[in-house]
PDB file of N, CA and C in Angstrom:
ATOM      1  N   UNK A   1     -10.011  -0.009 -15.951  1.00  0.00           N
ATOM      2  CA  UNK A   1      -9.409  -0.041 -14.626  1.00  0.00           C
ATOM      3  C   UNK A   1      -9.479   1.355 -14.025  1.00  0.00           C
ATOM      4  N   UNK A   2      -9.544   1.407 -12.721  1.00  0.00           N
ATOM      5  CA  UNK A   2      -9.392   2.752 -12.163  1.00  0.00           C
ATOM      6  C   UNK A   2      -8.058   3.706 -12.162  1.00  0.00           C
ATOM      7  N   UNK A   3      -8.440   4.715 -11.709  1.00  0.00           N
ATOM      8  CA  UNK A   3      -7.613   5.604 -11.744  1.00  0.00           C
ATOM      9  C   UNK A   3      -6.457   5.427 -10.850  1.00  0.00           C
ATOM     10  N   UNK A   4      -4.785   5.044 -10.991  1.00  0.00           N
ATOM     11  CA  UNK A   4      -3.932   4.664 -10.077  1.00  0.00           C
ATOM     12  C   UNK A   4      -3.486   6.004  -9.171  1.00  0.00           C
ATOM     13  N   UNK A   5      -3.255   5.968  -7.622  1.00  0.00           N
ATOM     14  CA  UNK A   5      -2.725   7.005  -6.798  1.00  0.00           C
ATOM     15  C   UNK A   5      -1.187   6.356  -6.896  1.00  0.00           C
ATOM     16  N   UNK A   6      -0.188   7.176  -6.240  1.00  0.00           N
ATOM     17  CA  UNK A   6       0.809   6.750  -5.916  1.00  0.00           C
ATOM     18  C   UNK A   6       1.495   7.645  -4.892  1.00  0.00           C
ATOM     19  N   UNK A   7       1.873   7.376  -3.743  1.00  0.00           N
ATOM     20  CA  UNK A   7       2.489   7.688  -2.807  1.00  0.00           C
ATOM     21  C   UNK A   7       3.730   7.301  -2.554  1.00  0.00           C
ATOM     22  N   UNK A   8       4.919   8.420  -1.365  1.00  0.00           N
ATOM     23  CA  UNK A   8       6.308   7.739  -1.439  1.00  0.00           C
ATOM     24  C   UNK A   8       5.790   7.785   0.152  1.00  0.00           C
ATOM     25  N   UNK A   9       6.693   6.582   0.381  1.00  0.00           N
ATOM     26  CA  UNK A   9       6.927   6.623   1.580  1.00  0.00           C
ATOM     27  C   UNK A   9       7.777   7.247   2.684  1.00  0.00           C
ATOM     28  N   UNK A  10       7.551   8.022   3.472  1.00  0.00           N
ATOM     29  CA  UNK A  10       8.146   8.954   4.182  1.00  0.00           C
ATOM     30  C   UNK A  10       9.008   8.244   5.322  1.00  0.00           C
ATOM     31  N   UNK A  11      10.668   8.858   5.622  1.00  0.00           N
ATOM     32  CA  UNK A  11      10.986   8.393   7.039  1.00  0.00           C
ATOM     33  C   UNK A  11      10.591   7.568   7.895  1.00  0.00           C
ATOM     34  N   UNK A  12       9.324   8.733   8.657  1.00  0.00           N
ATOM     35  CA  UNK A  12       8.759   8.125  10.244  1.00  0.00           C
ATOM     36  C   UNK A  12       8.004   7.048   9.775  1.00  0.00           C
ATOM     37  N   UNK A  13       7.569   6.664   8.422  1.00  0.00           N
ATOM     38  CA  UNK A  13       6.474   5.669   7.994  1.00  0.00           C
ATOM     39  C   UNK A  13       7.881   3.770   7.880  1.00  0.00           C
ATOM     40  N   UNK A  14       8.994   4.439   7.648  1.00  0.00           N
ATOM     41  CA  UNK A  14       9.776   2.962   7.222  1.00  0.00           C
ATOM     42  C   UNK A  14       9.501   2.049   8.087  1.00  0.00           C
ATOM     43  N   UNK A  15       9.918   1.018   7.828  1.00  0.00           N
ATOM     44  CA  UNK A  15       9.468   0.109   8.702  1.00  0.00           C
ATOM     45  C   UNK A  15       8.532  -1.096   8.869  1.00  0.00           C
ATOM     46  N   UNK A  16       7.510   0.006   8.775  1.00  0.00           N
ATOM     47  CA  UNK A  16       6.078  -0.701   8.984  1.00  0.00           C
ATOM     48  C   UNK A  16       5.716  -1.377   8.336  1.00  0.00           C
ATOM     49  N   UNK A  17       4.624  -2.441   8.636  1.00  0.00           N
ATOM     50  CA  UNK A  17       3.679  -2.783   7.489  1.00  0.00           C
ATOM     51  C   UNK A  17       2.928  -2.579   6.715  1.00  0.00           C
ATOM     52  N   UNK A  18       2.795  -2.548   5.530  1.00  0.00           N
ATOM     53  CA  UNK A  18       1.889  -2.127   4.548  1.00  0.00           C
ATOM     54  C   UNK A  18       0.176  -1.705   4.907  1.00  0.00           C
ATOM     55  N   UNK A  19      -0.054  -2.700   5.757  1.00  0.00           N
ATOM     56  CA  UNK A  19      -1.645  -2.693   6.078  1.00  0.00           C
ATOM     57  C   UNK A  19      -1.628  -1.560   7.007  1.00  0.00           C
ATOM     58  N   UNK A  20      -0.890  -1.858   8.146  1.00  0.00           N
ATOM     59  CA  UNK A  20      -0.778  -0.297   9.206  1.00  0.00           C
ATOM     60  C   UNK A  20      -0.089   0.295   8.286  1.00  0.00           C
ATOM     61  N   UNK A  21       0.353   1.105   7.260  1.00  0.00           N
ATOM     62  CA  UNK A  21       1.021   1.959   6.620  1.00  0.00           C
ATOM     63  C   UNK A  21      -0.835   2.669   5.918  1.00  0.00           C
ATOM     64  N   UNK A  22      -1.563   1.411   5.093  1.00  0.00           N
ATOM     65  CA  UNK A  22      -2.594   2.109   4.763  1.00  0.00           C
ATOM     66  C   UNK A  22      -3.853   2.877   6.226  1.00  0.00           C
ATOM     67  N   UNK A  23      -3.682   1.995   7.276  1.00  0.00           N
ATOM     68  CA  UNK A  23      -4.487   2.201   8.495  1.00  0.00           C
ATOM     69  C   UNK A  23      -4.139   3.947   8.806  1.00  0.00           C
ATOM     70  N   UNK A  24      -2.947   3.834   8.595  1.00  0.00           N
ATOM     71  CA  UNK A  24      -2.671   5.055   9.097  1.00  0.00           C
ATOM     72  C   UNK A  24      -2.983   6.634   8.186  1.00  0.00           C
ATOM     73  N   UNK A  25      -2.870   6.487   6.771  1.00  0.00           N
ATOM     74  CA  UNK A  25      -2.902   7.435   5.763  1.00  0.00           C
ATOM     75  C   UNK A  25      -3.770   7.471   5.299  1.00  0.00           C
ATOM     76  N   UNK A  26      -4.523   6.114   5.025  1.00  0.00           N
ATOM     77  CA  UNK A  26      -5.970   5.952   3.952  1.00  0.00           C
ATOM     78  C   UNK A  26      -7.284   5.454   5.426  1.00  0.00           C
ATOM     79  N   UNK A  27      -7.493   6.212   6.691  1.00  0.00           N
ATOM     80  CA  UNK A  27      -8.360   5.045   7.710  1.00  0.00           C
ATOM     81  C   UNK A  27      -9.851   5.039   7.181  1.00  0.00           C
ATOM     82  N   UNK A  28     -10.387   5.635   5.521  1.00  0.00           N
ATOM     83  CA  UNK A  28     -11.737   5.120   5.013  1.00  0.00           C
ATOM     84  C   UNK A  28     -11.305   3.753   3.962  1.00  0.00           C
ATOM     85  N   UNK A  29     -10.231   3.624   3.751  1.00  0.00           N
ATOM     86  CA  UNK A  29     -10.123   2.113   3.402  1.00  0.00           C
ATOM     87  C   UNK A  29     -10.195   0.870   3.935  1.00  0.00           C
ATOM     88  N   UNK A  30     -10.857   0.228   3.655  1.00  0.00           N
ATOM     89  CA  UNK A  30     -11.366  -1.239   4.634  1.00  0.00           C
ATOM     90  C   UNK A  30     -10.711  -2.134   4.244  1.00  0.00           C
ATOM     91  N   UNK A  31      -9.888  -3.254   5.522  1.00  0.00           N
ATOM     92  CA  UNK A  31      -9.068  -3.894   5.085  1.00  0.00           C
ATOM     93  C   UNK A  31      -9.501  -4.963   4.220  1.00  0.00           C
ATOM     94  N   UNK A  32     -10.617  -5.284   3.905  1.00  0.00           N
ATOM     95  CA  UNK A  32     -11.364  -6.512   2.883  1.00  0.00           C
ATOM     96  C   UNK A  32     -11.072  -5.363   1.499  1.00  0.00           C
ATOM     97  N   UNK A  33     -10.959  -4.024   1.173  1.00  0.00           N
ATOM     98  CA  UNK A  33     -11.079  -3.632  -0.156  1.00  0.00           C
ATOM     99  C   UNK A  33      -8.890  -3.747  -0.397  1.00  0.00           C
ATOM    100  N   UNK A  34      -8.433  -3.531   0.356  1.00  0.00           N
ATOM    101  CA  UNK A  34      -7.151  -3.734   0.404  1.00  0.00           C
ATOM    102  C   UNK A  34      -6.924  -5.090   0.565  1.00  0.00           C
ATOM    103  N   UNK A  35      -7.040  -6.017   0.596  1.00  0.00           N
ATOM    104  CA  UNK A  35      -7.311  -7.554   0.460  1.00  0.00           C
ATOM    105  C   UNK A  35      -7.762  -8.407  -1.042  1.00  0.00           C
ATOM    106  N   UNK A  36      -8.475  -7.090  -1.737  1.00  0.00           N
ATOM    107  CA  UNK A  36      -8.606  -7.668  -2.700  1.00  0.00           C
ATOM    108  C   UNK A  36      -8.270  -6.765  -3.681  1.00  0.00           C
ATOM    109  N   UNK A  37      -7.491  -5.587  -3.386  1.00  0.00           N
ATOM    110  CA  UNK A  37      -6.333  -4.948  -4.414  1.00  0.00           C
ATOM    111  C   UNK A  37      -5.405  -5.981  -4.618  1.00  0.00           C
ATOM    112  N   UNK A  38      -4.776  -6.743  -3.143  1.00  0.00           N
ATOM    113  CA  UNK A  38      -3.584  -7.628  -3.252  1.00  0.00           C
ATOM    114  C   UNK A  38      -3.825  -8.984  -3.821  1.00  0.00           C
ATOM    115  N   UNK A  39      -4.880  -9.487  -4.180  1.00  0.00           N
ATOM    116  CA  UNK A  39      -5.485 -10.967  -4.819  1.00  0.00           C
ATOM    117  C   UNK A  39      -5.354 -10.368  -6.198  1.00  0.00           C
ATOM    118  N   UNK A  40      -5.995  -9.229  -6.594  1.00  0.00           N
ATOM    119  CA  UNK A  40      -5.782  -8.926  -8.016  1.00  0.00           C
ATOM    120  C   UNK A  40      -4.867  -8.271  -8.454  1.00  0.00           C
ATOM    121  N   UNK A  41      -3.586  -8.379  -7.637  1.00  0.00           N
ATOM    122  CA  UNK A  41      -2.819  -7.504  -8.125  1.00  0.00           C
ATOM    123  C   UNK A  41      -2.274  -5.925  -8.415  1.00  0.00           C
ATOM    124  N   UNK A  42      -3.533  -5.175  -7.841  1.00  0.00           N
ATOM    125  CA  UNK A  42      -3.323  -3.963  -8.256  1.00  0.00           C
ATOM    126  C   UNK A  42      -2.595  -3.345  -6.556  1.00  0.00           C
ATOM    127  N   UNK A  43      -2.193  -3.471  -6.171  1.00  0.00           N
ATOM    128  CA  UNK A  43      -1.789  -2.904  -4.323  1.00  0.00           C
ATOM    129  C   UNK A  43      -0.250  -3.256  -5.031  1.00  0.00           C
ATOM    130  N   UNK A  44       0.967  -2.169  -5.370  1.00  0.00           N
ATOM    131  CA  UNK A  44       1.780  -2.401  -5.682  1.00  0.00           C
ATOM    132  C   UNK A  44       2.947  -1.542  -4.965  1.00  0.00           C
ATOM    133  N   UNK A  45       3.839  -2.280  -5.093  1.00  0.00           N
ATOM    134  CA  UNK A  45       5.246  -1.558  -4.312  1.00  0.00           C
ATOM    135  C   UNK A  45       6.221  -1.202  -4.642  1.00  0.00           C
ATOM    136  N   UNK A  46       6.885  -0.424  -5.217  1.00  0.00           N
ATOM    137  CA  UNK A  46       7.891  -0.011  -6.304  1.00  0.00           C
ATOM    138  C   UNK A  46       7.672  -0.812  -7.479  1.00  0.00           C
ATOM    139  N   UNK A  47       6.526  -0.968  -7.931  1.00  0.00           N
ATOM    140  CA  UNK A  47       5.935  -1.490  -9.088  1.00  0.00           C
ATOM    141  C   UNK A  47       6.307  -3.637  -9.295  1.00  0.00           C
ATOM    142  N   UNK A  48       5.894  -3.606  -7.811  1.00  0.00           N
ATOM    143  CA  UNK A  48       5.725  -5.346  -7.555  1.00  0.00           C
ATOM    144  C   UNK A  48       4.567  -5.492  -7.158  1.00  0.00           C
ATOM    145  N   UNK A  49       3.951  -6.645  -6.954  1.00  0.00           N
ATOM    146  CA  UNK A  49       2.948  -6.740  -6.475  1.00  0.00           C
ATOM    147  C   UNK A  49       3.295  -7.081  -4.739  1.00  0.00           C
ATOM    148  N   UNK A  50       2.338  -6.886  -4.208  1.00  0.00           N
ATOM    149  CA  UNK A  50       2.453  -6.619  -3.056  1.00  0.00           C
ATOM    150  C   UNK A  50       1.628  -7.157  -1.753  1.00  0.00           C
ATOM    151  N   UNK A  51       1.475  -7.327  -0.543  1.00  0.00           N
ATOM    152  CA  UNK A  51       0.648  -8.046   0.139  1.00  0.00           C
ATOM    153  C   UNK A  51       0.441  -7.172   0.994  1.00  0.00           C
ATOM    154  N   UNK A  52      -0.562  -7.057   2.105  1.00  0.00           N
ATOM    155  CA  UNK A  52      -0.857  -6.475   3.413  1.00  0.00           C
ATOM    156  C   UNK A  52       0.581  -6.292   4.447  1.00  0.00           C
ATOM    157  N   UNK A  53       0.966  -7.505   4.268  1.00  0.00           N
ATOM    158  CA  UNK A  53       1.843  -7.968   5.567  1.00  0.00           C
ATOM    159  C   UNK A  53       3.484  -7.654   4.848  1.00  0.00           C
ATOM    160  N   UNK A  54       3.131  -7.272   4.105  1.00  0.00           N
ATOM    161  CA  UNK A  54       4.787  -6.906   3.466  1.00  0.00           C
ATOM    162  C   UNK A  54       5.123  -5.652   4.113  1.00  0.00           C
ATOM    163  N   UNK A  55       6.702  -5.521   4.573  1.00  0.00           N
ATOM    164  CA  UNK A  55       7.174  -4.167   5.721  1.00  0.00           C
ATOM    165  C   UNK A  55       7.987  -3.271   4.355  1.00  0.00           C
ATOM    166  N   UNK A  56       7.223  -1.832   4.528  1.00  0.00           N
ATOM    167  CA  UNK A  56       7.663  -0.857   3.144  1.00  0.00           C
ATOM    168  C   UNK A  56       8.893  -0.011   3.930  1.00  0.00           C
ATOM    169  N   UNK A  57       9.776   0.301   3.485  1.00  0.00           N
ATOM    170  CA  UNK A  57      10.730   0.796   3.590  1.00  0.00           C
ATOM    171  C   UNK A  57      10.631   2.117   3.219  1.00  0.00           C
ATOM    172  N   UNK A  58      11.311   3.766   3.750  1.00  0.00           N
ATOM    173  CA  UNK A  58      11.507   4.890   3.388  1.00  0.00           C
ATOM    174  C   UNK A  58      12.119   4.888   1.611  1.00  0.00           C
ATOM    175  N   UNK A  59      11.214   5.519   1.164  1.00  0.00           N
ATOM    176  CA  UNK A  59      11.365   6.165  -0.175  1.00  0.00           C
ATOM    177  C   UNK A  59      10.493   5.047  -1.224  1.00  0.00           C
ATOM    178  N   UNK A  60       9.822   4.103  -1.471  1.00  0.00           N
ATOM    179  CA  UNK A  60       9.578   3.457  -1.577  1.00  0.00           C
ATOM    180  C   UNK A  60       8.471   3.873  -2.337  1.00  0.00           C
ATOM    181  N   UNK A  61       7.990   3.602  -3.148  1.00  0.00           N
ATOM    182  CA  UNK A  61       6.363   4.069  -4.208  1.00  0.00           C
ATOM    183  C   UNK A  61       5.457   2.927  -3.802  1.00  0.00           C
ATOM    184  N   UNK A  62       4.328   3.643  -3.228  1.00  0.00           N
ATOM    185  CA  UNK A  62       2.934   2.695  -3.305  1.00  0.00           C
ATOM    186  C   UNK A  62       1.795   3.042  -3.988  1.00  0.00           C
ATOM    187  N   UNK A  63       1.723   2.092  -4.923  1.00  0.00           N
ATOM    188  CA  UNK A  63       0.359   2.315  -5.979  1.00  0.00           C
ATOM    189  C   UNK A  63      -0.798   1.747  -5.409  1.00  0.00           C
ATOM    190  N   UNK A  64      -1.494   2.728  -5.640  1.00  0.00           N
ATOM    191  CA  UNK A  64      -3.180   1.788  -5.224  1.00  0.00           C
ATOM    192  C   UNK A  64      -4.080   2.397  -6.360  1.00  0.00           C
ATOM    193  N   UNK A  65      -5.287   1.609  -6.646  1.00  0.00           N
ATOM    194  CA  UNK A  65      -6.301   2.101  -7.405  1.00  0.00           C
ATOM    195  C   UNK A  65      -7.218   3.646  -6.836  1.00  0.00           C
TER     196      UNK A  65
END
């Protein structure tokens, strides 16, 4: 498996949705490769699995490959 990143989520970021959360921080990630982090499981959220359309909250850990 690849190498996991993990990010917290900041303040001005709460709120939002996960997919605009990556649009905004990661914009060389394509939403079909983030589509199929979340089918296999690896796109995680304080260590849940996680979807595009799920809204991340301030302080919050996001794992990606």
């Amino acid at each position: 498996m690849a190498d996991m990143r993990s990010f917290m989520v900041t303040e001005e970021d709460g709120g939002i949705r996960l997919d605009r959360w990556l649009k905004r921080n990661m914009p060389d990630v394509s939403f079909n490769l983030v589509s199929r982090w979340a089918r296999t499981g690896q796109l995680r959220v304080d260590g849940k699995r996680a979807t595009p359309g799920d809204r991340i909250e301030a302080g919050q850990s996001i794992r990606l490959p």
